[in-house]
N, C-alpha and C. Protein backbone atom coordinates (compact mmCIF):
# COMPACT_ATOMS: atom_id res chain seq x y z
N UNK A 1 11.42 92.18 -8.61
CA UNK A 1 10.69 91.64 -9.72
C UNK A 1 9.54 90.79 -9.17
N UNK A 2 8.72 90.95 -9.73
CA UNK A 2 7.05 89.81 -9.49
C UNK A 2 6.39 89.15 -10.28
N UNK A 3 5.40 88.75 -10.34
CA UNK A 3 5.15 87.86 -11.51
C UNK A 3 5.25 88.83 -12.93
N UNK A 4 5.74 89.38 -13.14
CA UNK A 4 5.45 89.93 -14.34
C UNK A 4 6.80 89.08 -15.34
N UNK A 5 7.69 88.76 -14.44
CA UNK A 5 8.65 87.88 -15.06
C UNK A 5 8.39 86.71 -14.84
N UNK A 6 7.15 85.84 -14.57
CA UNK A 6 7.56 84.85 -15.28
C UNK A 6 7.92 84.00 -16.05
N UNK A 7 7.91 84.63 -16.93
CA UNK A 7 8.37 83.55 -18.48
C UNK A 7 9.57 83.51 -18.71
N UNK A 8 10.42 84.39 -18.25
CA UNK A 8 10.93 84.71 -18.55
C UNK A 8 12.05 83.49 -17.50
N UNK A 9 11.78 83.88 -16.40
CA UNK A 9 12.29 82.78 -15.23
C UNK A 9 11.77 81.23 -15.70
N UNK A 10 11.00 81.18 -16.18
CA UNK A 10 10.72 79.67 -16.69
C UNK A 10 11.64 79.56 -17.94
N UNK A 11 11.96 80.09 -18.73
CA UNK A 11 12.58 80.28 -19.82
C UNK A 11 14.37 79.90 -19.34
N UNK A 12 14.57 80.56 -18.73
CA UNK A 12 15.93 80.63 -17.65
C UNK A 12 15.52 79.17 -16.97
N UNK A 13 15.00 78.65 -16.45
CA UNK A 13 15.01 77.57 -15.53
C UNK A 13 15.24 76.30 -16.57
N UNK A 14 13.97 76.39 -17.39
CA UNK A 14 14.49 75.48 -18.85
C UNK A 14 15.69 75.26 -19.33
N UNK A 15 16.52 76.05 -20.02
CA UNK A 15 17.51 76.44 -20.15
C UNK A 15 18.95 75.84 -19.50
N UNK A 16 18.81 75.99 -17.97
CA UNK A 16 19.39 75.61 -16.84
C UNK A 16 19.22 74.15 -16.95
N UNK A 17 18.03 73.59 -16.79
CA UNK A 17 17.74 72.25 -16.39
C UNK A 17 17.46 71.43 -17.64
N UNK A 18 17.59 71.80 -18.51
CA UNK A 18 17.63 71.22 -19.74
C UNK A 18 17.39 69.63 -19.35
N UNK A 19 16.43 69.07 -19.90
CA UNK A 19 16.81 67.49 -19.65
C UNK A 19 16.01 67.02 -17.74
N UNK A 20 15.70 67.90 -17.45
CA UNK A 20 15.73 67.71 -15.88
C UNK A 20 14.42 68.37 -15.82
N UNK A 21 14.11 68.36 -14.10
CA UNK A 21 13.09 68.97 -13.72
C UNK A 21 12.71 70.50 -14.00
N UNK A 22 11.67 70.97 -14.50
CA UNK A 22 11.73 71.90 -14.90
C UNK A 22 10.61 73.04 -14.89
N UNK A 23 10.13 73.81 -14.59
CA UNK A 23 9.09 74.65 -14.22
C UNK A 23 8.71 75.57 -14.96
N UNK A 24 7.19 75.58 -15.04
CA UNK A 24 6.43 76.38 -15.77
C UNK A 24 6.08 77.69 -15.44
N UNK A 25 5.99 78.37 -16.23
CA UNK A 25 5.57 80.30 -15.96
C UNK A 25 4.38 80.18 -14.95
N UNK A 26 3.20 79.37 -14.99
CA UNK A 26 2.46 79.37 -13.72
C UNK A 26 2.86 78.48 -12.75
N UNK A 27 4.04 77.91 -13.09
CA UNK A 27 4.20 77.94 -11.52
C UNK A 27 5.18 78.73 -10.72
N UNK A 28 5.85 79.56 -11.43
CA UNK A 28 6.58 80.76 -11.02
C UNK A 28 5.55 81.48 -10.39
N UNK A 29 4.31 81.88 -11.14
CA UNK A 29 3.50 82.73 -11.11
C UNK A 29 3.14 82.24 -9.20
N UNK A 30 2.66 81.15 -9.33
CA UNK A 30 2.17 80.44 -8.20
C UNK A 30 3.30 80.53 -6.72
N UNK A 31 4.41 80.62 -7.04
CA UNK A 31 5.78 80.72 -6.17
C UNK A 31 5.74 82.64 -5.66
N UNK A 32 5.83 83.18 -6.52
CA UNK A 32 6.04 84.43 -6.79
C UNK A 32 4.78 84.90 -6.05
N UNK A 33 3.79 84.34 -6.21
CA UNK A 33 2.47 84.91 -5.46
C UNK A 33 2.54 84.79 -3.65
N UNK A 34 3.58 83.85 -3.44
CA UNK A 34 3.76 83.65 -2.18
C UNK A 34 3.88 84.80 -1.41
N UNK A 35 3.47 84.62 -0.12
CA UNK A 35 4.10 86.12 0.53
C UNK A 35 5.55 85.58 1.22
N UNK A 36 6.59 86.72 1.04
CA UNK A 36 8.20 86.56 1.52
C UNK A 36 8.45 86.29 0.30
N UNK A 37 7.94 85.88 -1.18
CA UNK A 37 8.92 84.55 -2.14
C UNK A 37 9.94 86.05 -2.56
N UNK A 38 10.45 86.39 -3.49
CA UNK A 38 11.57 86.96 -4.29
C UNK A 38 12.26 86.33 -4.85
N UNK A 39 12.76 87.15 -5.68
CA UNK A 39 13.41 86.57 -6.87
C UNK A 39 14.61 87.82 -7.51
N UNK A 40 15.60 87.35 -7.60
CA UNK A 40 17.00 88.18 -8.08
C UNK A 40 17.36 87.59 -8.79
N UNK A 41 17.28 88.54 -10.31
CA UNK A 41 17.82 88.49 -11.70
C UNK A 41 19.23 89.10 -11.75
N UNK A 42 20.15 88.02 -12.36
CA UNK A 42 21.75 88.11 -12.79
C UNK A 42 21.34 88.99 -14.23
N UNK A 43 22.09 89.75 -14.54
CA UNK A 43 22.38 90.33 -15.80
C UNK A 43 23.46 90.22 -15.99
N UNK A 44 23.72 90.30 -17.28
CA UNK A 44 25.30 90.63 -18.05
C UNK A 44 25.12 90.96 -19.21
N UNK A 45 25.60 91.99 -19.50
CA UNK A 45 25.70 93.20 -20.35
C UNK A 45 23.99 93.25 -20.77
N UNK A 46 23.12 93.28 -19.75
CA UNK A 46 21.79 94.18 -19.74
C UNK A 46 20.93 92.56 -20.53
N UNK A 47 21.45 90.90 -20.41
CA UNK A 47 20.81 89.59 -20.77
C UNK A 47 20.95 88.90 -19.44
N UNK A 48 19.57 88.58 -19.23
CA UNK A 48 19.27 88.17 -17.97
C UNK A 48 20.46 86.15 -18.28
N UNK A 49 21.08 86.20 -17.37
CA UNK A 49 21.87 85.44 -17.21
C UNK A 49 21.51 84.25 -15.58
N UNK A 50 21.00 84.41 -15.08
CA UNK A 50 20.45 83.45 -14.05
C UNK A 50 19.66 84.40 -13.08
N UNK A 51 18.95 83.61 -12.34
CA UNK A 51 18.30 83.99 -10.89
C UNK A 51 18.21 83.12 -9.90
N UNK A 52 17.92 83.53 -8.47
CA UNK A 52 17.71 83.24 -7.44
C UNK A 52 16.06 83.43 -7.10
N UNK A 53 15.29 82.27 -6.96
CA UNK A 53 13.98 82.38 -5.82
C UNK A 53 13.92 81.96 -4.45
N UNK A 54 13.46 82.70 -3.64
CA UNK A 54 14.04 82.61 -2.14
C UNK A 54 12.14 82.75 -1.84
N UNK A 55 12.58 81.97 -0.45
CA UNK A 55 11.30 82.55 0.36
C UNK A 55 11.22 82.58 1.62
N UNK A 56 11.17 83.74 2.40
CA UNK A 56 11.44 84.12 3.62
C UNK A 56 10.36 84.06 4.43
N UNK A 57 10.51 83.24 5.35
CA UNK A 57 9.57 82.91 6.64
C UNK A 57 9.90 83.52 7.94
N UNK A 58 9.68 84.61 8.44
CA UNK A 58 10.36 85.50 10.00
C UNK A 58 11.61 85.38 9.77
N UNK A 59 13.03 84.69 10.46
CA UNK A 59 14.16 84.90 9.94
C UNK A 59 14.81 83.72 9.15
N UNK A 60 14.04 82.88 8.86
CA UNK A 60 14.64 81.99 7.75
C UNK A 60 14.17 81.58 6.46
N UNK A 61 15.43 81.71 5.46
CA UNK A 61 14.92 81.89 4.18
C UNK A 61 15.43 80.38 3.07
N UNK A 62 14.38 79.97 2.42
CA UNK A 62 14.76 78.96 1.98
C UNK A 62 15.21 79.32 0.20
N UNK A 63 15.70 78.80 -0.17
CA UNK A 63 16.40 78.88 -1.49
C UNK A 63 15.11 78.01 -2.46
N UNK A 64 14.62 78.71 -3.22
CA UNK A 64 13.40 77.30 -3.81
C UNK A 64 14.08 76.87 -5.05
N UNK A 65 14.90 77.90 -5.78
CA UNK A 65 15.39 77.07 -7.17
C UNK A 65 16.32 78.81 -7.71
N UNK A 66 17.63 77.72 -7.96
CA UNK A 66 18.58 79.36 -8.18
C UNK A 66 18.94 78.27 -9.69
N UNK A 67 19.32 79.19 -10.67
CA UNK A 67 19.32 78.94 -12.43
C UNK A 67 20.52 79.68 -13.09
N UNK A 68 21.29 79.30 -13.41
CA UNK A 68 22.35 80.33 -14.55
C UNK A 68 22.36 80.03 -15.73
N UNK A 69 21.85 80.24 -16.83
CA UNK A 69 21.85 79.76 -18.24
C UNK A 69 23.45 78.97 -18.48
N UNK A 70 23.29 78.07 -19.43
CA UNK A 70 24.42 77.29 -19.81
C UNK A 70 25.88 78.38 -20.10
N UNK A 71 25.44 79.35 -20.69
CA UNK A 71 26.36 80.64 -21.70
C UNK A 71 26.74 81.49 -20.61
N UNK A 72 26.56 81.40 -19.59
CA UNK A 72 27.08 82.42 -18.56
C UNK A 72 27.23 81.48 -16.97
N UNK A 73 27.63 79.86 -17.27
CA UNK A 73 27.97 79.61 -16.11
C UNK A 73 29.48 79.39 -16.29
N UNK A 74 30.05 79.30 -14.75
CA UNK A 74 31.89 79.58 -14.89
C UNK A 74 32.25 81.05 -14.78
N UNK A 75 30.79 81.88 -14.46
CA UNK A 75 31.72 83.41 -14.40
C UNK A 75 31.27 83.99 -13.25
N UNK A 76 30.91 83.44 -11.95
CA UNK A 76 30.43 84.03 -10.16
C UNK A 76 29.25 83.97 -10.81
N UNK A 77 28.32 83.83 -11.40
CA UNK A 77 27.12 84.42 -11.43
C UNK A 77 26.31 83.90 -10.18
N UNK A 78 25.98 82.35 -10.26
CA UNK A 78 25.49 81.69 -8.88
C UNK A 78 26.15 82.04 -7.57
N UNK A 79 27.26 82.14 -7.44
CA UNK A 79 27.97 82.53 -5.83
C UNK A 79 27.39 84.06 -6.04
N UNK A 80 27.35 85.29 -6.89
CA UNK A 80 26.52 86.02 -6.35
C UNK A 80 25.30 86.18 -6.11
N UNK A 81 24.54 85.22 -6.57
CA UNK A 81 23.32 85.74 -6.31
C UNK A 81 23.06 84.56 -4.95
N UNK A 82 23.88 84.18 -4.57
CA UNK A 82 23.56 83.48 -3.58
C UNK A 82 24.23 84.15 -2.35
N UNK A 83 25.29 85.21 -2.42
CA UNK A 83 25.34 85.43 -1.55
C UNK A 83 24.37 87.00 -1.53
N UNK A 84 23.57 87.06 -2.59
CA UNK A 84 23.23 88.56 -2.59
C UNK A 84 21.73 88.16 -1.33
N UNK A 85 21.54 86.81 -1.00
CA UNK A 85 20.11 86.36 -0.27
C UNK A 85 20.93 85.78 1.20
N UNK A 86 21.97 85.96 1.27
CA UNK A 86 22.87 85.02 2.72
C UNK A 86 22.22 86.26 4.12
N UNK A 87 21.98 87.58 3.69
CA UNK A 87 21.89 88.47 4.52
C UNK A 87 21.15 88.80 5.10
N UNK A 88 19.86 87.28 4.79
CA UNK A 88 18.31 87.59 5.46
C UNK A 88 18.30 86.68 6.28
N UNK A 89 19.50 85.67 6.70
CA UNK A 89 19.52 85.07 7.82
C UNK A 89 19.96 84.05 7.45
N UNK A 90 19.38 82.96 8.59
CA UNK A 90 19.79 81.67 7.99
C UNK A 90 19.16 81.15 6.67
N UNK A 91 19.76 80.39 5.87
CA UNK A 91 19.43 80.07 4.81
C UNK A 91 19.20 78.71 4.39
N UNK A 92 18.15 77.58 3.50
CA UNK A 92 18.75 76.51 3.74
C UNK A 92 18.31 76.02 2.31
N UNK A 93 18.32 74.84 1.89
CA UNK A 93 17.87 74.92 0.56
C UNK A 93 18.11 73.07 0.41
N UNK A 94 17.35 72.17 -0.28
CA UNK A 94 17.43 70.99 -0.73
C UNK A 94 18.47 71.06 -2.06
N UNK A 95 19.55 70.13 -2.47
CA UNK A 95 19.62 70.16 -3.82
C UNK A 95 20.12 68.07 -4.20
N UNK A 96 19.96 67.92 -5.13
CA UNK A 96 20.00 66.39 -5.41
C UNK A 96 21.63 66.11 -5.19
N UNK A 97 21.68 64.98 -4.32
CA UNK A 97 22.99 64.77 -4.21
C UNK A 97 24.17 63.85 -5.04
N UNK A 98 23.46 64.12 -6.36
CA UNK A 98 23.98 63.90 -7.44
C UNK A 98 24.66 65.49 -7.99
N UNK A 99 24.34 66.45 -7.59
CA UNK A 99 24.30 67.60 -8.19
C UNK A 99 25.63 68.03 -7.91
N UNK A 100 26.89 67.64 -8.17
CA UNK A 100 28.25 67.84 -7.37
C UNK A 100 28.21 69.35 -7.98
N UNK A 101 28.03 69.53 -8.68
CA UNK A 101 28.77 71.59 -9.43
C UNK A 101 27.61 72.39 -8.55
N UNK A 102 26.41 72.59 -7.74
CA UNK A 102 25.66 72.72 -7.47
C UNK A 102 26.03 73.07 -5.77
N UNK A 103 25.98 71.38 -5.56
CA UNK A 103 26.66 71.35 -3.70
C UNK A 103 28.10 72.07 -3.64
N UNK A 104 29.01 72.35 -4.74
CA UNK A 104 30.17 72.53 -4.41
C UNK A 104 30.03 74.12 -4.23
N UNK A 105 29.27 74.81 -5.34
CA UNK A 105 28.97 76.40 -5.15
C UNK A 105 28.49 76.44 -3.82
N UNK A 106 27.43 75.55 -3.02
CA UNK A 106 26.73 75.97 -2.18
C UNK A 106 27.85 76.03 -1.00
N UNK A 107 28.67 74.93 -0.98
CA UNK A 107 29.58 74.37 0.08
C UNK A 107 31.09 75.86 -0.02
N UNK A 108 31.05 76.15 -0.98
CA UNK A 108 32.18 77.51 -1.07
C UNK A 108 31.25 78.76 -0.70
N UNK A 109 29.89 78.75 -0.80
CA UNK A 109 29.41 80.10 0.27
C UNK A 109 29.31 79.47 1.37
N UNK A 110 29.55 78.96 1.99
CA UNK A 110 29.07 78.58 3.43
C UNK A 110 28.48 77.24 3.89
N UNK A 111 27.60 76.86 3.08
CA UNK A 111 27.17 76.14 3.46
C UNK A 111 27.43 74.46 3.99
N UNK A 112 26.63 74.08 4.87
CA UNK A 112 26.81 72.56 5.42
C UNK A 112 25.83 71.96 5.19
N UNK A 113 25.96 69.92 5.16
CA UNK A 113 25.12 69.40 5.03
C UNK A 113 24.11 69.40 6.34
N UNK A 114 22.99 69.37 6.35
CA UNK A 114 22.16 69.34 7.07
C UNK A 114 21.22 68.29 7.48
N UNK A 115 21.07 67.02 6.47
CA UNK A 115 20.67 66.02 6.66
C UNK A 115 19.84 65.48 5.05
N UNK A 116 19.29 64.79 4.59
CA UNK A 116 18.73 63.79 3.67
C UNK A 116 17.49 63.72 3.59
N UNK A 117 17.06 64.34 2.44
CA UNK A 117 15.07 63.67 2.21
C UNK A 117 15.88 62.54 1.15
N UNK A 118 14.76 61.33 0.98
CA UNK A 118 15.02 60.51 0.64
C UNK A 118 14.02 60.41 -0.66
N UNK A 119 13.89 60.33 -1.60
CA UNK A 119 12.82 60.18 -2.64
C UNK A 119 12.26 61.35 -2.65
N UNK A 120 13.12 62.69 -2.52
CA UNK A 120 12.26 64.02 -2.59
C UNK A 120 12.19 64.17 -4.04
N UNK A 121 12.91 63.61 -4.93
CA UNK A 121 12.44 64.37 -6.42
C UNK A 121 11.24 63.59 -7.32
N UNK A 122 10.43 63.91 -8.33
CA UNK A 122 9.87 62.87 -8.56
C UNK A 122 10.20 61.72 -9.11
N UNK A 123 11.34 61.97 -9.78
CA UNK A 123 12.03 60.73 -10.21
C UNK A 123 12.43 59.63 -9.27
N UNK A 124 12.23 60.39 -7.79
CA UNK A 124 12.47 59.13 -6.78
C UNK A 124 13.63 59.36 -6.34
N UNK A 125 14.73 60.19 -6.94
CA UNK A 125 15.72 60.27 -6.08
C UNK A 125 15.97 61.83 -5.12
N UNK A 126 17.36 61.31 -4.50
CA UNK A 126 17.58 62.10 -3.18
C UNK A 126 17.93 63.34 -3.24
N UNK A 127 17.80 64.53 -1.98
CA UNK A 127 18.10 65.45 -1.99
C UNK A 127 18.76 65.88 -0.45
N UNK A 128 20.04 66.36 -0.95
CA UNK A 128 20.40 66.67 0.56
C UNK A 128 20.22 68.28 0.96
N UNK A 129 19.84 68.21 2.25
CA UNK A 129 19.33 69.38 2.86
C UNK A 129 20.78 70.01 3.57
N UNK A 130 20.89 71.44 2.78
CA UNK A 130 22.28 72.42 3.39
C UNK A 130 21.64 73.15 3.75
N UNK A 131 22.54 74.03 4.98
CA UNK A 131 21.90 75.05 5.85
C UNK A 131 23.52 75.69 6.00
N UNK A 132 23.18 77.30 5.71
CA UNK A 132 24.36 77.88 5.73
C UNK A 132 24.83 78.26 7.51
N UNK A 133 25.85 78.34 7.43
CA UNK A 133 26.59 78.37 8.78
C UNK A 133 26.75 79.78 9.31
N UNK A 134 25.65 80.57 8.70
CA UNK A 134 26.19 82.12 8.98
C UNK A 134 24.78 82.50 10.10
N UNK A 135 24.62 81.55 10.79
CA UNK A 135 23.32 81.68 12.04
C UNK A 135 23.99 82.04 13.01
């Protein structure tokens, strides 16, 4: 998929983050334009139900923002699409370390903490940096 979905992924990200940080169709557009970015759409029963945006640099790929709508989380959707991107190498991804349902999916595929940005969100708070263990 390429920009032709973005609204659709902004729509889904909304959704997801309800209340929270949240991203616009141009800036999908702007992500998606990247070279390496991708993006893997969850379906269920043919309703886009979450995605994964990744962006791959030679062999390491960073996670930029993975989404499961409210109505379809509790059923693998995030553990697959996270492990459907584990196979392009190492992987690593920021998420707020407030985010316990978030770190805990990441921490049951694999992943470890990796260390702390400090004031990475704009609200000022933290994000801890995981890097999966499958290097």
């Amino acid at each position: 998929m390429g920009i032709e979905c973005a609204l659709l992924l902004a729509e889904l990200h909304e959704a997801a983050f309800h209340g929270g940080e949240v991203w616009s169709a141009a800036s999908f557009i702007d992500l998606l334009s990247m070279q390496g970015s991708e993006v893997v759409i969850a379906l269920i029963d043919n309703i886009p139900a979450g995605f994964i945006l990744s962006r791959t640099v030679l062999d390491e790929t960073e996670i930029l923002t993975l989404a499961v709508h409210p109505h379809f989380r509790r059923r693998g959707v995030g553990r697959s699409l996270v492990r459907a991107i584990l196979p392009k190498g190492q992987v690593f991804l920021e998420v707020a370390v407030c985010n316990n349902p978030a770190t805990a999916l990441y921490e049951a595929c694999g992943f470890v903490k990796a260390g702390l940005r400090r004031g990475y969100y704009r609200d000022g708070s933290d994000a801890q940096v995981l890097v999966s263990n499958a290097f």
